[in-house]
Protein backbone atom coordinates (compact mmCIF):
# COMPACT_ATOMS: atom_id res chain seq x y z
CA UNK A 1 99.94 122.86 134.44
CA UNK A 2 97.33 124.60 132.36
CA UNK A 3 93.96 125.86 134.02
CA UNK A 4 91.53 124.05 132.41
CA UNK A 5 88.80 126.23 130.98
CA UNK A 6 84.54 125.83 131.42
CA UNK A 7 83.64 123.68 128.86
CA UNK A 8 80.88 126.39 125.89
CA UNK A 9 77.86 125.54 126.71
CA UNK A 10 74.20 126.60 125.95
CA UNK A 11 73.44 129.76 127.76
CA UNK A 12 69.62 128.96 128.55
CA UNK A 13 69.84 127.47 132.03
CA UNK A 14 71.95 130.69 132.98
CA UNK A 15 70.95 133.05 135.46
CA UNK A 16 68.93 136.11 134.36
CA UNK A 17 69.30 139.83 135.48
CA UNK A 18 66.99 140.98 138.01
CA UNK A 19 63.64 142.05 136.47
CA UNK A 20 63.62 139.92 133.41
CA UNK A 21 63.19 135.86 135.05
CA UNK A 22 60.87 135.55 133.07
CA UNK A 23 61.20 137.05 129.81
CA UNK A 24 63.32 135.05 127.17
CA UNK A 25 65.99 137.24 126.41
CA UNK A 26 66.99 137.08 122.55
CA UNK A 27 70.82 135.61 123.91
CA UNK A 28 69.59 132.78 126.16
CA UNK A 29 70.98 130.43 123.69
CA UNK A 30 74.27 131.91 123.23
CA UNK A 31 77.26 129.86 124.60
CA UNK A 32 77.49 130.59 127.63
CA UNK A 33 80.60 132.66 128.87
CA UNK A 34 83.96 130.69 129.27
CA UNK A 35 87.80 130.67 128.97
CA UNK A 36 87.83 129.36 125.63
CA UNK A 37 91.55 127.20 124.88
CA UNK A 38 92.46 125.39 121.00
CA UNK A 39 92.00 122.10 120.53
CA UNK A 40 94.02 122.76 117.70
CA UNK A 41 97.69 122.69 117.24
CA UNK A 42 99.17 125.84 115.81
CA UNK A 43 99.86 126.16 111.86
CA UNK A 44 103.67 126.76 111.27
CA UNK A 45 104.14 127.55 108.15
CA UNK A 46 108.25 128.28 108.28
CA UNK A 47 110.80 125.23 109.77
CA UNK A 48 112.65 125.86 112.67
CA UNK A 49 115.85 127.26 110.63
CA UNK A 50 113.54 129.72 109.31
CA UNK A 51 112.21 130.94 112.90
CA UNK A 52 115.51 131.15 113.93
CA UNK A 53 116.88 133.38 110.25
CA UNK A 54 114.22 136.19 111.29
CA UNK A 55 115.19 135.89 115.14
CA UNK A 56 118.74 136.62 114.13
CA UNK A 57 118.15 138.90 111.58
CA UNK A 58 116.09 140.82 114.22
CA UNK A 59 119.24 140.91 116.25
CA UNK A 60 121.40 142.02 113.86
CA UNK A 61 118.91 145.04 113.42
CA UNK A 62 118.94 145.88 116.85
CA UNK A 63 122.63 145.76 117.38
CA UNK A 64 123.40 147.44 113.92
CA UNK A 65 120.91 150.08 113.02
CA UNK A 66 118.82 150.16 116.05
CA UNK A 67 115.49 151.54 117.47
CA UNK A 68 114.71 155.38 117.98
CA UNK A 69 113.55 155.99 121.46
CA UNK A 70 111.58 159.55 121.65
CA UNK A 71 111.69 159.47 125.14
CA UNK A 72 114.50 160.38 127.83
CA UNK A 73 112.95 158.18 130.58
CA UNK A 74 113.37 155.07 127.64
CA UNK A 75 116.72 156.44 126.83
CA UNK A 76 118.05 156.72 130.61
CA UNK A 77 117.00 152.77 131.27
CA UNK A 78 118.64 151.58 128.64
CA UNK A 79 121.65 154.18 129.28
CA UNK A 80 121.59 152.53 132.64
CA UNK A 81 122.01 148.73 131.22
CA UNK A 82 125.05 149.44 129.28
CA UNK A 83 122.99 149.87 125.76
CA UNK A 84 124.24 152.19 123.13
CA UNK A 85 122.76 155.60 123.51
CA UNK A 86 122.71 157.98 121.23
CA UNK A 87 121.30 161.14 123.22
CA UNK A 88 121.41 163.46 120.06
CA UNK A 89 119.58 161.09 117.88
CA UNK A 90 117.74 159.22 120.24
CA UNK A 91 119.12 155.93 118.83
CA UNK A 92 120.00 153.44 120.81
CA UNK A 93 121.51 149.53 119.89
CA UNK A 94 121.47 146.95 122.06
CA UNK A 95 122.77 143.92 121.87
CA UNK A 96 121.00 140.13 121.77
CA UNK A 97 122.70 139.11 124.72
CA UNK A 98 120.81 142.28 126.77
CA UNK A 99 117.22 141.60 124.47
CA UNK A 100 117.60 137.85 125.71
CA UNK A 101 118.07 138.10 129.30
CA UNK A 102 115.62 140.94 129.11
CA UNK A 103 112.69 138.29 127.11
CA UNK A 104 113.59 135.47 130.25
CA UNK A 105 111.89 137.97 132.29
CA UNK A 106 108.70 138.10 130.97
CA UNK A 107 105.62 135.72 131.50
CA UNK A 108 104.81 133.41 129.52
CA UNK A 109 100.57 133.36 130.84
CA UNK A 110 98.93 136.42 132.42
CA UNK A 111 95.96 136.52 134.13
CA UNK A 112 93.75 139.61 134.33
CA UNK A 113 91.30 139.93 136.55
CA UNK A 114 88.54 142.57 136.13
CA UNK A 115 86.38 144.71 138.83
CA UNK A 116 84.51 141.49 138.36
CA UNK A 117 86.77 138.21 139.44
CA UNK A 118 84.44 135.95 137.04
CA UNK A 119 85.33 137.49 134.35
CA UNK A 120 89.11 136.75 134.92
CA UNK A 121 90.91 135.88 131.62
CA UNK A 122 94.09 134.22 131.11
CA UNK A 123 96.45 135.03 127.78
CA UNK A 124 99.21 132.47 126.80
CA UNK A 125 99.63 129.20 125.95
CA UNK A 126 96.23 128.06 124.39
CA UNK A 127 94.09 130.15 126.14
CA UNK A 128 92.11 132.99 123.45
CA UNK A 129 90.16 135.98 123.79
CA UNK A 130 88.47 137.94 121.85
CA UNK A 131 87.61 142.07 122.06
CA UNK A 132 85.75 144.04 119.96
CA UNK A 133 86.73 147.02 117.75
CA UNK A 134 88.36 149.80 118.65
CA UNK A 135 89.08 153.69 117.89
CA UNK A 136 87.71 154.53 114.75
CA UNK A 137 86.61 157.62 114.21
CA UNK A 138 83.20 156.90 112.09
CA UNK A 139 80.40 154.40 112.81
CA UNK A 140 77.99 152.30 110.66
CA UNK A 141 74.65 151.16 110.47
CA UNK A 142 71.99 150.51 108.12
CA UNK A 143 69.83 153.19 108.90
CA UNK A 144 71.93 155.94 108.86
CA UNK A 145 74.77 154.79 106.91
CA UNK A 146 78.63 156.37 108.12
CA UNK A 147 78.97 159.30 110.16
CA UNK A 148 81.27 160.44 113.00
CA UNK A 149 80.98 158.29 116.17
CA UNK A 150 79.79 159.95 119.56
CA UNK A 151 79.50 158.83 123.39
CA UNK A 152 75.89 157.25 122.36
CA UNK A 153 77.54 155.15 119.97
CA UNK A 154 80.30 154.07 122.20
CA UNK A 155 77.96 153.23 125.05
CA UNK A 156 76.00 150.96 122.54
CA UNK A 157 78.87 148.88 121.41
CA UNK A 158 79.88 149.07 125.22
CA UNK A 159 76.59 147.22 125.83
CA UNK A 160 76.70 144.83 122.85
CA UNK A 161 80.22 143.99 124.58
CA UNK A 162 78.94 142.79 127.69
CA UNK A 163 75.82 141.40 126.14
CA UNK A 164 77.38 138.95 124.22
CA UNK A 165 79.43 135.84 125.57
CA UNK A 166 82.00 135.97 123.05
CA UNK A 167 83.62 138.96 123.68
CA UNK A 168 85.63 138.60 126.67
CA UNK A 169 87.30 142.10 126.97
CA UNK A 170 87.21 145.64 125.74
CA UNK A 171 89.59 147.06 123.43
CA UNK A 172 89.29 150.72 124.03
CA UNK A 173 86.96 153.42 122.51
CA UNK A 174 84.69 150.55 120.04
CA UNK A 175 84.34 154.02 118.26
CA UNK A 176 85.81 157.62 118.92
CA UNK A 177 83.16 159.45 120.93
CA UNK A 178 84.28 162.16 118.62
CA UNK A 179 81.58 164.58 120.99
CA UNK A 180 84.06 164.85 123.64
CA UNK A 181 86.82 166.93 124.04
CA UNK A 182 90.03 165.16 123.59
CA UNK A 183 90.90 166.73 127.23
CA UNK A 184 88.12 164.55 129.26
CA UNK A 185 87.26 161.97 126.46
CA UNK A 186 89.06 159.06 128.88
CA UNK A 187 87.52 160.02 131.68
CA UNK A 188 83.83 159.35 130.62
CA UNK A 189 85.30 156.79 128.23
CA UNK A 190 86.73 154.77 131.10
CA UNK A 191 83.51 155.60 133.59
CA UNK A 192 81.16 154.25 130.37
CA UNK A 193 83.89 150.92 130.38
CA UNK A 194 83.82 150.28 134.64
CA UNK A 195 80.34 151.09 134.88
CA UNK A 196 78.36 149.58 131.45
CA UNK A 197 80.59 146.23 131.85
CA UNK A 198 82.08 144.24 133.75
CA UNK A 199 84.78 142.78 131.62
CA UNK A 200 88.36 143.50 131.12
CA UNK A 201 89.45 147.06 129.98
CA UNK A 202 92.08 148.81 128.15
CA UNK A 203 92.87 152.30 128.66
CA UNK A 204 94.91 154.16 126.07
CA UNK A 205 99.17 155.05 126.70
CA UNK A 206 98.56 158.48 125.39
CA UNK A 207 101.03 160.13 128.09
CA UNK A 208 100.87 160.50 131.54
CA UNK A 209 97.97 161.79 132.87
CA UNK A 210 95.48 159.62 130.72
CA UNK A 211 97.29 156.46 132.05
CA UNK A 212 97.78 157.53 135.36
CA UNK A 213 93.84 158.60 135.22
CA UNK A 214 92.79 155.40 133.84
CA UNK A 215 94.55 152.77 136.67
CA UNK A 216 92.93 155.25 139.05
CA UNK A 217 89.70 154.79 137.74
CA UNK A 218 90.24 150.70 137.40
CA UNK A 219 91.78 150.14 140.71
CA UNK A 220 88.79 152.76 142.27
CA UNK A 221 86.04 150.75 140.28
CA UNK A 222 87.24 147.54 141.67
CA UNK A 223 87.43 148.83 145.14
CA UNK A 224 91.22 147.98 145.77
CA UNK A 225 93.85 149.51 147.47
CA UNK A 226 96.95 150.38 145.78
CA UNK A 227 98.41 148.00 146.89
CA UNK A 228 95.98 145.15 145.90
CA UNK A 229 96.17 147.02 142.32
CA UNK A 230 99.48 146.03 141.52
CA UNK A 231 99.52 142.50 142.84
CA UNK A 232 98.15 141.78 139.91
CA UNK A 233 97.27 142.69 136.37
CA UNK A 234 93.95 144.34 136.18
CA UNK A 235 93.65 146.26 132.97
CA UNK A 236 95.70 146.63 129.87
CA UNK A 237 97.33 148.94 127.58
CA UNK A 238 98.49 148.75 123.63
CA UNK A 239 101.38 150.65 122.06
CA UNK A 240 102.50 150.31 118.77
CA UNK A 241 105.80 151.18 117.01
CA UNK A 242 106.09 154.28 114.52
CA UNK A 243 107.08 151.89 111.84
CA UNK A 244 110.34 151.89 111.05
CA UNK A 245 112.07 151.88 113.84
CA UNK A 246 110.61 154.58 116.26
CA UNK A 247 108.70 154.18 119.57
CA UNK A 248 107.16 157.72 119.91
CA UNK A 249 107.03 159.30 123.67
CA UNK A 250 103.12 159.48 124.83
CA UNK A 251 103.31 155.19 124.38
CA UNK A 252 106.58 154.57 125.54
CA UNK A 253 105.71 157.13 128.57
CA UNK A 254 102.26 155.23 129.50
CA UNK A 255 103.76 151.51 128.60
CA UNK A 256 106.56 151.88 131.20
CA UNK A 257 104.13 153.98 133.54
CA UNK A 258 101.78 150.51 133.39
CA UNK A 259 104.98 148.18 133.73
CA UNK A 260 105.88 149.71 136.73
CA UNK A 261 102.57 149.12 138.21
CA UNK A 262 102.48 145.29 137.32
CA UNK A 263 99.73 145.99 134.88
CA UNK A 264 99.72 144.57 131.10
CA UNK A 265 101.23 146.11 127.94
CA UNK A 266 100.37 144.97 124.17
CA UNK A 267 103.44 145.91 121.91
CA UNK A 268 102.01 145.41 118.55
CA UNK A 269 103.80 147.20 115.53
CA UNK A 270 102.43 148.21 112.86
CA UNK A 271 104.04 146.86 109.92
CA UNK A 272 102.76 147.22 106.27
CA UNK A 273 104.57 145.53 103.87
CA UNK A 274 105.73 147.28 100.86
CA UNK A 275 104.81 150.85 102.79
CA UNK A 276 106.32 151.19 106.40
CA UNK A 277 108.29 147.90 106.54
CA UNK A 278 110.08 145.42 103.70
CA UNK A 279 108.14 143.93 101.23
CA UNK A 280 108.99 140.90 101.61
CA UNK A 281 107.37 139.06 104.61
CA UNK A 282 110.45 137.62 105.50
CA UNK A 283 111.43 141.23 106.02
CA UNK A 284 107.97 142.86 107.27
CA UNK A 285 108.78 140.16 110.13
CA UNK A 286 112.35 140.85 110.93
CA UNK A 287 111.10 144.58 111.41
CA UNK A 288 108.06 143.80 113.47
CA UNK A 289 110.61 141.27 115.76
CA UNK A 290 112.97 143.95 115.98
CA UNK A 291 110.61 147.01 117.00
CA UNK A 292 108.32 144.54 119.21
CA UNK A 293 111.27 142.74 121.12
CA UNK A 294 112.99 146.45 121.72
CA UNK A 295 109.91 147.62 123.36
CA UNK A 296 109.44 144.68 125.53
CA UNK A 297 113.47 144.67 126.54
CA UNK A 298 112.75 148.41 127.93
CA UNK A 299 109.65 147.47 129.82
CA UNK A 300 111.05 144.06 131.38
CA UNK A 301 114.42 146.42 132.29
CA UNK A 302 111.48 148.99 133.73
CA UNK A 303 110.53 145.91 135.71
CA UNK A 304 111.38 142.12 135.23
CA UNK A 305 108.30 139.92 135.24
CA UNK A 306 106.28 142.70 134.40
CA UNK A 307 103.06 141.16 131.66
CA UNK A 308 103.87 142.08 128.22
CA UNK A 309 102.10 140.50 124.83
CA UNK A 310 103.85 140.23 121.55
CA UNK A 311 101.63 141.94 119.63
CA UNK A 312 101.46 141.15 115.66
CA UNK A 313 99.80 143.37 112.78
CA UNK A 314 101.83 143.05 109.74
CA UNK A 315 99.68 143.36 106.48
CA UNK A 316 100.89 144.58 102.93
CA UNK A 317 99.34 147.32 100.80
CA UNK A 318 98.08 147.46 97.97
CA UNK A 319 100.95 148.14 95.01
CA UNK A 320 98.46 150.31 92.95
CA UNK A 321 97.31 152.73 95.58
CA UNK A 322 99.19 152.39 98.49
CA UNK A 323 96.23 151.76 100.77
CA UNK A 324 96.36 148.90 103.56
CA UNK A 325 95.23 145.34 102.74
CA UNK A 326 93.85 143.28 105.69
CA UNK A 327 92.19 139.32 105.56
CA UNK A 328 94.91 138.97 102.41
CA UNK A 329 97.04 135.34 102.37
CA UNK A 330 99.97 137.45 103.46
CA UNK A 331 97.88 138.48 106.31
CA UNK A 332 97.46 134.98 107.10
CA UNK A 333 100.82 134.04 107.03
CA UNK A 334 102.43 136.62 108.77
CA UNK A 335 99.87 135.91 112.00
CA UNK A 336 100.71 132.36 111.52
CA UNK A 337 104.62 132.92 111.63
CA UNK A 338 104.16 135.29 114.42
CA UNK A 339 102.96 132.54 116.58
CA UNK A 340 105.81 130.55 115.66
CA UNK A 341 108.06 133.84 116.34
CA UNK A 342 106.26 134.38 120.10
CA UNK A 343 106.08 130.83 121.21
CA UNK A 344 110.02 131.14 120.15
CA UNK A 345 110.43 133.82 122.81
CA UNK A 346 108.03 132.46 125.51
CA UNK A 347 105.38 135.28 125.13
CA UNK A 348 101.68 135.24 124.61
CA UNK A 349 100.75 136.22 120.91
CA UNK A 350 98.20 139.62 120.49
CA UNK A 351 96.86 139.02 116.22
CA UNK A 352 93.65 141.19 115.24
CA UNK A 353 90.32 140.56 113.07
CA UNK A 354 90.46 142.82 109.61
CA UNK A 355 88.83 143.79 107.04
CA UNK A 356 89.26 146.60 104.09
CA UNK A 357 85.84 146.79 102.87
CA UNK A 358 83.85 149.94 102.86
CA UNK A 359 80.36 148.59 102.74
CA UNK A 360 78.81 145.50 104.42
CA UNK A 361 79.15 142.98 101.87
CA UNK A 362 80.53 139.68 101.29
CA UNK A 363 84.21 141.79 101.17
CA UNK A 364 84.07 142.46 104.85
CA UNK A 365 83.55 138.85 105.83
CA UNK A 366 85.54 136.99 103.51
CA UNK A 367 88.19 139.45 104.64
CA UNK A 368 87.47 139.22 108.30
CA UNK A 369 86.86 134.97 108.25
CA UNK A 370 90.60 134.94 106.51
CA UNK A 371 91.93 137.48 109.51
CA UNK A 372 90.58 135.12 112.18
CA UNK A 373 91.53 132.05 110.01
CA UNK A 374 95.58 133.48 110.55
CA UNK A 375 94.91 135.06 113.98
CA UNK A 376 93.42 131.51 115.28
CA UNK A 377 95.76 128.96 113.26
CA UNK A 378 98.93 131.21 114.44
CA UNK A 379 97.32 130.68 118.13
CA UNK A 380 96.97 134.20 119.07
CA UNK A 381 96.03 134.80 122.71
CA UNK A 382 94.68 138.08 122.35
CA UNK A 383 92.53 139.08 119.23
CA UNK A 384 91.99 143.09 118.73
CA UNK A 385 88.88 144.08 116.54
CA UNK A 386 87.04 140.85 116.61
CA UNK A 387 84.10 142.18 116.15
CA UNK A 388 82.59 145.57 114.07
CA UNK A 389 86.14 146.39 112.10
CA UNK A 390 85.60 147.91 108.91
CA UNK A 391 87.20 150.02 106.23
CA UNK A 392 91.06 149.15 107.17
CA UNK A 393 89.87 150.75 110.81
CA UNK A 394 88.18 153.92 109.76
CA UNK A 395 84.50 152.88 110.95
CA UNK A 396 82.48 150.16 113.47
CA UNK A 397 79.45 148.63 112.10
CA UNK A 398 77.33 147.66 114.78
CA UNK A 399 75.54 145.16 112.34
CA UNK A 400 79.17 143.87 111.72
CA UNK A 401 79.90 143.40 115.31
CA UNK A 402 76.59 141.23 115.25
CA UNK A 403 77.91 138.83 111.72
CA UNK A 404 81.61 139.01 114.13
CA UNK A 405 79.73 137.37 116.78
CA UNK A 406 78.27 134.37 114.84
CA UNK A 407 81.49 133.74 113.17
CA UNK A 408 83.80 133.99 116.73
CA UNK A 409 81.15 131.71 118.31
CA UNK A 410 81.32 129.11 115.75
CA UNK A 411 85.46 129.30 116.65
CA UNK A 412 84.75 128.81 120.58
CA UNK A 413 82.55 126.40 119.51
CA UNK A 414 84.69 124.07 117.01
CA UNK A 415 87.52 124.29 119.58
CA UNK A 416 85.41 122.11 121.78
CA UNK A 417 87.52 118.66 122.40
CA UNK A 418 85.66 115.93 120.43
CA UNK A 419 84.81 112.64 122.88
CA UNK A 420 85.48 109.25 121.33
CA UNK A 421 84.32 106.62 123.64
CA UNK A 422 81.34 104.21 123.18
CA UNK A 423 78.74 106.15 123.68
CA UNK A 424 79.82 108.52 120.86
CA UNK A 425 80.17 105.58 118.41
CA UNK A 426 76.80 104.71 118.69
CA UNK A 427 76.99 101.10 117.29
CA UNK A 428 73.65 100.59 119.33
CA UNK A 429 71.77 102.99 117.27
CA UNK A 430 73.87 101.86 113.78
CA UNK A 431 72.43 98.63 114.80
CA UNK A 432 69.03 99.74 115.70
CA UNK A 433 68.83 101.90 112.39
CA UNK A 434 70.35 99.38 109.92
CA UNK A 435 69.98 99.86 106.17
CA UNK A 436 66.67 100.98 105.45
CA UNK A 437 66.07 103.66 108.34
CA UNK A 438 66.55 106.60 109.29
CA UNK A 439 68.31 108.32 112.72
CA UNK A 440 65.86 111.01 113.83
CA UNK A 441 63.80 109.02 115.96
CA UNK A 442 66.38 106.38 117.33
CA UNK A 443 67.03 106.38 121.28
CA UNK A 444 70.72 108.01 120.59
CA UNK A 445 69.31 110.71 118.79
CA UNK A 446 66.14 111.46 120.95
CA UNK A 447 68.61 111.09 124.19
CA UNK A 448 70.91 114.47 122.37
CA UNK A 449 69.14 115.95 120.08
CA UNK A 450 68.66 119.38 121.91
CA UNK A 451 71.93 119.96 122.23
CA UNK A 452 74.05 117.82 119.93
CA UNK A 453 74.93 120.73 117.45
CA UNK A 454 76.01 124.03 117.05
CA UNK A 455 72.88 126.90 117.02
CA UNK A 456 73.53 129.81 115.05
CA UNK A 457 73.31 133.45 116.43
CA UNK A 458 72.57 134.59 112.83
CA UNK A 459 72.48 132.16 110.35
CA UNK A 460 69.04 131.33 108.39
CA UNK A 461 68.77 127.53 107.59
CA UNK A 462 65.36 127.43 106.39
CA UNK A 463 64.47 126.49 102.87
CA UNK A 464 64.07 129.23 99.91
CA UNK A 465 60.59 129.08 99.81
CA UNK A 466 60.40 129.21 103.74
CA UNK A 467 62.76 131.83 103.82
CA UNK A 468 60.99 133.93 101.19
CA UNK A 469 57.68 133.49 102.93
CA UNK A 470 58.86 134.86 106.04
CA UNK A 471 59.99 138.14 104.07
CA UNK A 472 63.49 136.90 102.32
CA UNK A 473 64.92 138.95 105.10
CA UNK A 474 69.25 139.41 104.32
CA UNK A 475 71.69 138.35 107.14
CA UNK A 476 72.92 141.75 107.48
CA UNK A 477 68.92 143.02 107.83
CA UNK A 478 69.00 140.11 110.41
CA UNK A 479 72.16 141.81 112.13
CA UNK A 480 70.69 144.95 112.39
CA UNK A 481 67.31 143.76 114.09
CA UNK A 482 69.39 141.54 116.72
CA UNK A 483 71.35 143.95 117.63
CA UNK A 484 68.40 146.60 118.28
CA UNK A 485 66.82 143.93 120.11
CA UNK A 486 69.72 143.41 122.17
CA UNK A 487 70.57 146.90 122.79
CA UNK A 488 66.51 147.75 124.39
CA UNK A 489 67.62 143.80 126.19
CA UNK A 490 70.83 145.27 128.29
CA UNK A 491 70.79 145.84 131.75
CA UNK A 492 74.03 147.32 133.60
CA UNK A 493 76.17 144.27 135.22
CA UNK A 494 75.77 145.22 139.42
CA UNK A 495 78.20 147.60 140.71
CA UNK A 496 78.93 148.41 144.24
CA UNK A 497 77.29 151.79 144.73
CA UNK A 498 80.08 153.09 147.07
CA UNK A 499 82.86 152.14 144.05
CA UNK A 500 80.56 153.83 141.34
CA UNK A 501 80.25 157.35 143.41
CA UNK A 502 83.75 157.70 144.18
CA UNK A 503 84.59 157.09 140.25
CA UNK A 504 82.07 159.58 139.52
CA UNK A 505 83.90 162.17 142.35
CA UNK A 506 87.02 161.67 140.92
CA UNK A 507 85.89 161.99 137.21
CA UNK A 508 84.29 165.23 138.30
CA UNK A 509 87.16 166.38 140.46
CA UNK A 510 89.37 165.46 137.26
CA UNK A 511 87.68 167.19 134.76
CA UNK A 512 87.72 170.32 137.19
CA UNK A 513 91.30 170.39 136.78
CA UNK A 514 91.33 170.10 133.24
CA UNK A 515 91.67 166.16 132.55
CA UNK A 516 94.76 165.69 130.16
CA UNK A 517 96.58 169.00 127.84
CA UNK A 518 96.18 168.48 124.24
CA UNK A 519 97.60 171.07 121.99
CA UNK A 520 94.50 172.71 121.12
């Protein structure tokens, strides 16, 4: 049976941070933070023979042409369960009998609980949660348009994050703090992540001593003994495929480093249509099925039961330059058939929030509402980029994080279950009203009128000449004053000061040692 989630509600009555009871903080009225879960049924927008056609050609990839494996630890597990190994090539084929058994294995809900318990979330079935963006290399905003991304800027979307209710988890760097060196970049990254929120974090499968760094750092933060680490997932990790057909070995190395530790793994390949996979999105599917399922065998083989996410991101590209598409109807499909594909398998669904436009315009959110459209219809669990994405991936806009946010509480919100009963139907105040009157100052309205709809974090609703008065101010000019004003709001979520020291000595103590090679 399904944990039922807290139902959105107005954040106003919440409790403040210390030192501000009695200033109005510009979020009061936010929903307040919850386990959102659809109302909605999934779309499914193939029949059942068609789920089953791109499950079997899937198999018939894996068993034919195969997956390349650039790693010998991979290669020796599936060596081990009597797959076909080639050592020279790195190839191996496996057949849908192993894959199958392998799938069985895995979870079907995870639950990942944070330094802070409260902000446990849970992914599968109809649970969804929503992180922000993550790792581009260049940042937005309206003041001083795009330029590389640095520690300050990461710290701000870190606190934007935890500000708002409708992110529930971090995705990583929100941008590349491009000012540190690639050797220590994870340790302060991971340190700004424990300490700045409170939420759930990823840390990047970039080889072993990144990983290996970052569940130190998590399970140090949260004040838990190894062994209370692995009872149970705590942080997360995504890998994606080198489309076609190749799981590089930094991933695969940190993936089944973060299996074998009970902790979860997003396999999400990358799959454009026309460029790096069929296309046809019959086909672009059958490849992302194949690489994603071949992954997951290796890490439920690494260890059964361990949490894995079927992660989706096939797009197409544009035919005249070759550059990615994202928020396109294909888009939208191929999230929606990837729910249809996970449920098939028993695995939570990972979609993401995209967008290909290069300025701040009505592009970006057309493109981004059509992204969320798929991710949310398909039923995705766990949605990557929901807020700040821009330019295919290449920059975060901190005033799009803010234009995110309105549109991903609006989802929360119209997920809400709708009550039909008698008081709902209000044939009282129908009555009371009758032909020739009007509803705003009937009992049913005065009784819900504070709460009975949804209150916009952005929108303007005012009349032209209101609006005009008041300076015709843009909702991207609104944006970028909210999320100032949120920014000089933030206050650090508590931390024990005994956890927070020893991730700062071990930080130090890391960086002393070098952190992680790179090859420069």
């Amino acid at each position: 049976m399904q944990q039922q989630p807290d139902k959105p509600t107005r954040q106003s009555k919440r409790k403040r941070n210390a030192g501000q009871a009695l200033t109005k903080l510009l979020l009061d009225d936010q929903l307040d933070w919850c386990q959102p879960i659809y109302a909605d049924a999934p779309v499914t927008p193939i029949d059942d023979d068609g789920v089953q056609a791109i499950h079997d050609a899937s198999m018939t990839v894996l068993e034919d042409v195969g997956v390349l494996f650039l790693n010998d630890a991979a290669l020796r597990v599936f060596d081990q369960h009597g797959c076909d190994v080639d050592w020279d090539s790195k190839r191996v084929r496996m057949d849908r009998a192993f894959v199958m058994e392998q799938l069985a294995k895995a979870p079907s809900h995870i639950t990942v609980t944070p330094r802070n318990p409260d902000r446990a979330l849970i992914f599968g079935g109809r649970y969804f949660n929503f992180g922000q963006v993550a790792s581009p290399p260049n940042v937005m905003d309206l003041d001083q348009g795009r330029r590389i991304g640095t520690r300050a800027d990461f710290q701000n979307f870190l606190k934007l994050a935890q500000a708002y209710n409708c992110i529930h988890f971090n995705c990583g760097y929100a941008v590349e703090p491009m000012d540190m060196h690639p050797s220590i970049r994870h340790l302060d990254g991971l340190f700004d992540m424990l300490t700045l929120t409170d939420k759930v974090v990823h840390a990047y499968a970039l080889g072993t001593e990144r990983i290996e760094d970052a569940m130190e750092m998590v399970r140090i933060g949260a004040g838990l003994t190894h062994e209370e680490f692995e009872e149970k997932p705590r942080m997360f990790t995504n890998i994606n495929s080198t489309s076609p057909l190749k799981h590089d070995w930094p991933m695969l190395d940190g993936a089944m480093r973060m299996a074998a530790r009970n902790q979860m793994v997003v396999v999400s390949p990358f799959t454009l249509a026309g460029a790096m996979a069929p296309v046809t999105l019959a086909g672009a599917l059958t490849l992302q099925n194949a690489e994603g399922l071949a992954a997951i065998a290796l890490l439920q083989a690494v260890r059964a039961g361990a949490p894995v996410i079927y992660g989706a991101f096939t797009s197409n590209v544009d035919m005249k330059t070759g550059a990615p598409a994202f928020g396109t109807p294909e888009f939208v499909r191929a999230m929606q058939i990837s729910g249809q594909l996970a449920r098939f398998y028993g695995l939570p669904l990972r979609a993401s929030n995209a967008n290909a436009a290069n300025a701040l315009d009505a592009q970006a959110v057309w493109e981004s509402a059509f992204s969320l459209q798929g991710s949310c219809s398909g039923g995705a669990n766990l949605i990557y980029h929901a807020a700040g994405w821009m330019e295919g991936g290449l920059s975060a806009s901190f005033e799009k994080f803010v234009i995110d946010c309105e549109m991903l509480q609006q989802i929360i919100y119209a997920q809400r279950p709708i009550t039909v009963d008698a008081s709902t139907l209000a044939l009282d105040a129908i009555a009371e009203v009758g032909p020739h009157g009007h509803f705003f100052g009937c009992d049913h309205t005065q009784q819900r009128y504070r709460d009975a709809f949804y209150t916009p974090l952005l929108s303007d609703w005012r009349n032209y000449e209101t609006w005009l008065d008041d300076g015709g101010v843009w909702a991207h000019q609104r944006a970028q004053k909210q999320y100032k004003t949120v920014l000089n709001e933030y206050v650090a979520p508590p931390m024990d000061s005994g956890h927070r020291d020893q991730l700062a000595d071990f930080v130090a103590r890391r960086k002393a040692e070098g952190g992680a090679p790179t090859d420069f």
